[in-house]
Protein backbone atom coordinates (compact mmCIF):
# COMPACT_ATOMS: atom_id res chain seq x y z
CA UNK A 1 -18.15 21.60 -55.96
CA UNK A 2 -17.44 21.00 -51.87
CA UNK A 3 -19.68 19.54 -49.88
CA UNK A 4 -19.76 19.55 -46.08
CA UNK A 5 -21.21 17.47 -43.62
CA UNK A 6 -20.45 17.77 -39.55
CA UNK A 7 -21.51 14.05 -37.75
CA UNK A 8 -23.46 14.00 -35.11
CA UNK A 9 -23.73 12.30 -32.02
CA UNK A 10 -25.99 9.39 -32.78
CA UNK A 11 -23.54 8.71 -35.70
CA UNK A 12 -20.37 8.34 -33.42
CA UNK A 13 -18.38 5.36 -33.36
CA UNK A 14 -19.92 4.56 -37.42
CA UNK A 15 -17.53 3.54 -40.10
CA UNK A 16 -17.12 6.45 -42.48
CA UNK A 17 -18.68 4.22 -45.36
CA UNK A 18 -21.75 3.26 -44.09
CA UNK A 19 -21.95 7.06 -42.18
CA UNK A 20 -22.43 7.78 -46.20
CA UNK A 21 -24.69 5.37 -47.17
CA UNK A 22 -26.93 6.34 -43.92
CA UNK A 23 -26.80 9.94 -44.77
CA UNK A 24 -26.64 10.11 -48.84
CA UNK A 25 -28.56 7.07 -49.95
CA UNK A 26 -27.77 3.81 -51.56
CA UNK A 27 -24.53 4.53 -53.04
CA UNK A 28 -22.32 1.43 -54.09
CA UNK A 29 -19.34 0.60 -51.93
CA UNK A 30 -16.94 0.34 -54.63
CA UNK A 31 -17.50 4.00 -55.61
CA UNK A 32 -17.04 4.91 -52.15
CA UNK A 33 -14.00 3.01 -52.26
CA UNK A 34 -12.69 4.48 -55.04
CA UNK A 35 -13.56 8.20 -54.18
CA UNK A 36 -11.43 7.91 -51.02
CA UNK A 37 -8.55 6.52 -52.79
CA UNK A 38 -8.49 9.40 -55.33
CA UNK A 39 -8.96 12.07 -52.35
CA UNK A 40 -12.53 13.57 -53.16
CA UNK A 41 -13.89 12.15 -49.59
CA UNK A 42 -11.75 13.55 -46.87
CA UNK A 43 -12.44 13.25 -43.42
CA UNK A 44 -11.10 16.60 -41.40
CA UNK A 45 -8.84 17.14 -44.44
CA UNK A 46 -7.16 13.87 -44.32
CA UNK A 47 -7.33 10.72 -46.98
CA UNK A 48 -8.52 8.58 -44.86
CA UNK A 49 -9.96 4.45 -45.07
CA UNK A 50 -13.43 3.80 -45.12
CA UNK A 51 -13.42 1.33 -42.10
CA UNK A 52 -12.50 3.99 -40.10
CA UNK A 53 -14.71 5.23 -37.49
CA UNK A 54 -16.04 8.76 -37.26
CA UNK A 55 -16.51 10.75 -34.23
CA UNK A 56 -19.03 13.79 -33.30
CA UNK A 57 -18.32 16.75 -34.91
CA UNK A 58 -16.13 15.34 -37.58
CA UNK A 59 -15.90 17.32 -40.82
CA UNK A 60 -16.73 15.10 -44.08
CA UNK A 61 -15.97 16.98 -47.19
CA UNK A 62 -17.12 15.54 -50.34
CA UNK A 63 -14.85 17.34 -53.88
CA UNK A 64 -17.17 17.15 -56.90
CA UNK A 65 -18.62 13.57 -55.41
CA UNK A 66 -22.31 13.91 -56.69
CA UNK A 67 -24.30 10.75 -57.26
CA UNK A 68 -28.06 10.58 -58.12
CA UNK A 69 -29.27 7.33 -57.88
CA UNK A 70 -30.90 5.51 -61.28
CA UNK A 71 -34.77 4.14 -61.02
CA UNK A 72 -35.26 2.03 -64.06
CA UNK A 73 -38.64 1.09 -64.90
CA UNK A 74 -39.17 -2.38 -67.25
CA UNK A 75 -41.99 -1.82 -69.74
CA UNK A 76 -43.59 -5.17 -69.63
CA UNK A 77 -46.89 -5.80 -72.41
CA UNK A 78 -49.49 -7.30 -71.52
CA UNK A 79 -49.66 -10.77 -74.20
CA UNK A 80 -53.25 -12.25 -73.54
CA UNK A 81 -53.21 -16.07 -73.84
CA UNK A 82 -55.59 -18.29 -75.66
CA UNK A 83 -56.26 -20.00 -72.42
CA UNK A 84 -59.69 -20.42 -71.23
CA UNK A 85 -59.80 -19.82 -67.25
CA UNK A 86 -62.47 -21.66 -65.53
């Protein structure tokens, strides 16, 4: 699966790893990281470092890069004490 994203003028000038976290949520840098060292984040079909900057109309194509971010929510019981409140 290919994803495709053009970057627009008020993104010019951004490093391509935060121009992902702006645009595709919180994703951690470290799976950014890796993704452009195994070639699934190309930038105008070219490996290419994250501290790079992107210009306007740059292509960003994402291969098979699909990340849904986790909510987990702690059950916590409610354990009455034997205090008396005043």
């Amino acid at each position: 699966m290919k994803n495709s994203y053009i970057v627009s003028y008020a993104f010019n000038d951004m490093r391509l790893d935060r121009w992902i976290r702006n645009n595709l949520g919180k994703i951690p840098q470290g799976l950014i990281e890796k993704n452009l060292r195994n070639g699934k984040i190309k930038l105008n079909n070219k490996k290419i470092k994250s501290s790079h900057k992107v210009k306007t109309n740059d292509k960003i194509d994402l291969f098979g890069f699909d990340f849904k971010e986790k909510i987990i929510q702690k059950k916590i019981e409610f354990q009455p004490t034997k205090e008396i409140i005043k």
